[in-house]
Protein backbone atom coordinates (compact mmCIF):
# COMPACT_ATOMS: atom_id res chain seq x y z
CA UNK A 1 -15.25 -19.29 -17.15
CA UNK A 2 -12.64 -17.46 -19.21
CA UNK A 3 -9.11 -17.41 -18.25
CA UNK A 4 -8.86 -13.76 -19.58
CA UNK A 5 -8.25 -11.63 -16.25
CA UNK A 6 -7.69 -7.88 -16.26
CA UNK A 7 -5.66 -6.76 -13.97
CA UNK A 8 -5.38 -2.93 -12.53
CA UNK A 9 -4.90 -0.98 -9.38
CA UNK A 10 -6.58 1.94 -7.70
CA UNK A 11 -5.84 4.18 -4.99
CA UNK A 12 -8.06 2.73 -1.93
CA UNK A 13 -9.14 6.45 -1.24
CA UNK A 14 -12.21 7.35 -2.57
CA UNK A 15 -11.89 3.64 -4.36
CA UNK A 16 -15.34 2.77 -5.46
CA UNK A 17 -16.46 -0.93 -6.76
CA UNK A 18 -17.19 -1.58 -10.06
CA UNK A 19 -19.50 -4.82 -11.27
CA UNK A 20 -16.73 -7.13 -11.81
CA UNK A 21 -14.03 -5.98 -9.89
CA UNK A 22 -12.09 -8.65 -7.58
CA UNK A 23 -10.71 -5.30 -5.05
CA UNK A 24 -7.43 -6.88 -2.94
CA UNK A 25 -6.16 -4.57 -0.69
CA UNK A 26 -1.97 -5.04 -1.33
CA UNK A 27 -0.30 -2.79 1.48
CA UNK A 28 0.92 -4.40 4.31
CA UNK A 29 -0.71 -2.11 6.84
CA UNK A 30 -4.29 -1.26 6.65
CA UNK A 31 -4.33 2.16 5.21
CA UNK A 32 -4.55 4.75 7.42
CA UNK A 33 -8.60 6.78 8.06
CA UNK A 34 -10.22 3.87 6.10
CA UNK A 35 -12.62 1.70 8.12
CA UNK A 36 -12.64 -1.56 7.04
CA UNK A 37 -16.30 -1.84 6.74
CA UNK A 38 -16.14 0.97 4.24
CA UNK A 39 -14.53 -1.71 2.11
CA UNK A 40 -17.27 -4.44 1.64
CA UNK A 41 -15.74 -7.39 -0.29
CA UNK A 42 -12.21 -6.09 -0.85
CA UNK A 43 -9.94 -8.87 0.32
CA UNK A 44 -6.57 -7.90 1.97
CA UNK A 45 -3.53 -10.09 1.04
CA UNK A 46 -0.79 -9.25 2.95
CA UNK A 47 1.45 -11.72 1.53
CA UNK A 48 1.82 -9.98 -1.85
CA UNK A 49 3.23 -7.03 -0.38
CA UNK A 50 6.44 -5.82 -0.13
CA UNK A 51 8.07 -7.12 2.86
CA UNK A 52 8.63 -4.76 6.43
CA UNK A 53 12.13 -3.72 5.49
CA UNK A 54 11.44 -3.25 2.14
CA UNK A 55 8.59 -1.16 2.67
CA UNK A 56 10.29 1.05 5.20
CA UNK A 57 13.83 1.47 2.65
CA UNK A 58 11.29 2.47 0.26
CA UNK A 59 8.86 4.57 2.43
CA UNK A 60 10.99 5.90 4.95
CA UNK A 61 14.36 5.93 3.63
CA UNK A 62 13.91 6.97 0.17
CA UNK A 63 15.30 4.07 -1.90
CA UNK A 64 15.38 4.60 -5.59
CA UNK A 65 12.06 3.27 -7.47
CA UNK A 66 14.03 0.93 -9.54
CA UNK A 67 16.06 -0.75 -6.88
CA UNK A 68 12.47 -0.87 -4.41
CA UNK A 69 11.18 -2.28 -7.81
CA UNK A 70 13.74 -5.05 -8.52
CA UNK A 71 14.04 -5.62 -4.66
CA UNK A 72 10.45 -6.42 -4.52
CA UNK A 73 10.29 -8.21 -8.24
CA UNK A 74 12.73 -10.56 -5.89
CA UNK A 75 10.55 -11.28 -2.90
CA UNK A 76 7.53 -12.22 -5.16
CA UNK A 77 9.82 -14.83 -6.92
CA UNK A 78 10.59 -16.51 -3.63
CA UNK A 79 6.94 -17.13 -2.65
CA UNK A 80 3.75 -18.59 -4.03
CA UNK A 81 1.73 -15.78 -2.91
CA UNK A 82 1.40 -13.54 -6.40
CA UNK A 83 0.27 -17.25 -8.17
CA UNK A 84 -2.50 -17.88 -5.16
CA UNK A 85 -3.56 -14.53 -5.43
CA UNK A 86 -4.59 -14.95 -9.26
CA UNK A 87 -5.74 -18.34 -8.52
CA UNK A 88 -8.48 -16.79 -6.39
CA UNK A 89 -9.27 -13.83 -8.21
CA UNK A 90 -10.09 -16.54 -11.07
CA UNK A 91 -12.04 -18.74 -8.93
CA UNK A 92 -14.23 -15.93 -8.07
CA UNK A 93 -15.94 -15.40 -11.60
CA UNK A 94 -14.94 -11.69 -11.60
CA UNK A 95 -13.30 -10.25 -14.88
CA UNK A 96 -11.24 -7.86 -13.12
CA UNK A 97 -8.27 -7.49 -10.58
CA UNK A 98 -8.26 -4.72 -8.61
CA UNK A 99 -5.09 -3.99 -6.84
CA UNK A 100 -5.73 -1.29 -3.89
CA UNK A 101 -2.85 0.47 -2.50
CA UNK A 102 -2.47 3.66 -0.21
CA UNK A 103 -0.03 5.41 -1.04
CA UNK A 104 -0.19 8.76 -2.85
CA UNK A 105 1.90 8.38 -6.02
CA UNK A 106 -0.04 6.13 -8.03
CA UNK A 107 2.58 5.49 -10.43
CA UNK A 108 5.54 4.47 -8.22
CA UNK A 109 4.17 2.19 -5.76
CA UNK A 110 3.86 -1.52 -4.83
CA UNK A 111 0.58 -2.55 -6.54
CA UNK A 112 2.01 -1.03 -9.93
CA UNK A 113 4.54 -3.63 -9.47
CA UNK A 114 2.65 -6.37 -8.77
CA UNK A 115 0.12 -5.68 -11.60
CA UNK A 116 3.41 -6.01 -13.61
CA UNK A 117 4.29 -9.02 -12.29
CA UNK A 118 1.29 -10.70 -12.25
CA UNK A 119 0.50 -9.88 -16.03
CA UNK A 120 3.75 -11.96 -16.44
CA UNK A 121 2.12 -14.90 -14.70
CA UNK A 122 -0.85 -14.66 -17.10
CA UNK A 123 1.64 -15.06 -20.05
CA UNK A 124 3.53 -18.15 -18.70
């Protein structure tokens, strides 16, 4: 098996599974109206997302994108999660990462950063 691993996100709705994909779900809550049988396959890895505070600064309180970005740059350092999340997604033959999120700016949200920060992984 290759090592080479694309990584990418997608809004979960309307998300629809490609041949290849490895889908994670990367919000902390399940998103809300989606049944998780409407999801067949897509794992959901809580311990890649942003944290509860972090996600309600950013969510609720309206914390600047780059300090919810740094903040949660931070809180992946301190855990092994990001690292055992590509670990799996290579162990499962797929070619593709698939990082699902909820919210509706799919620019400036969580997954965006992780896809960041995992594509630094791959480099090290």
């Amino acid at each position: 098996m290759s090592d080479e691993l694309s990584i990418g996100t997608a809004r979960v709705y309307g998300y629809e599974p490609a041949e290849g994909d490895c889908a994670v779900l990367v919000d902390r809550l399940w998103p809300r109206g989606v049944a998780k049988a409407a999801l067949p396959g897509v794992a959901w890895d809580k311990d890649v997302a942003p944290s509860e505070e972090l996600r309600r600064r950013f969510h609720h309180e309206g914390m600047a994108w780059g300090d919810f970005r740094r903040a949660y740059e931070h809180e992946l350092a301190d855990t092994q999660a990001p690292r055992a999340l590509l670990e799996r997604a290579r162990e499962s033959g797929r070619p593709r990462l698939v990082l699902l999120f909820g919210a509706k700016d799919t620019e400036h949200n969580n997954a965006r950063v992780l896809a960041d920060y995992l594509g630094k992984l791959t480099l090290d």
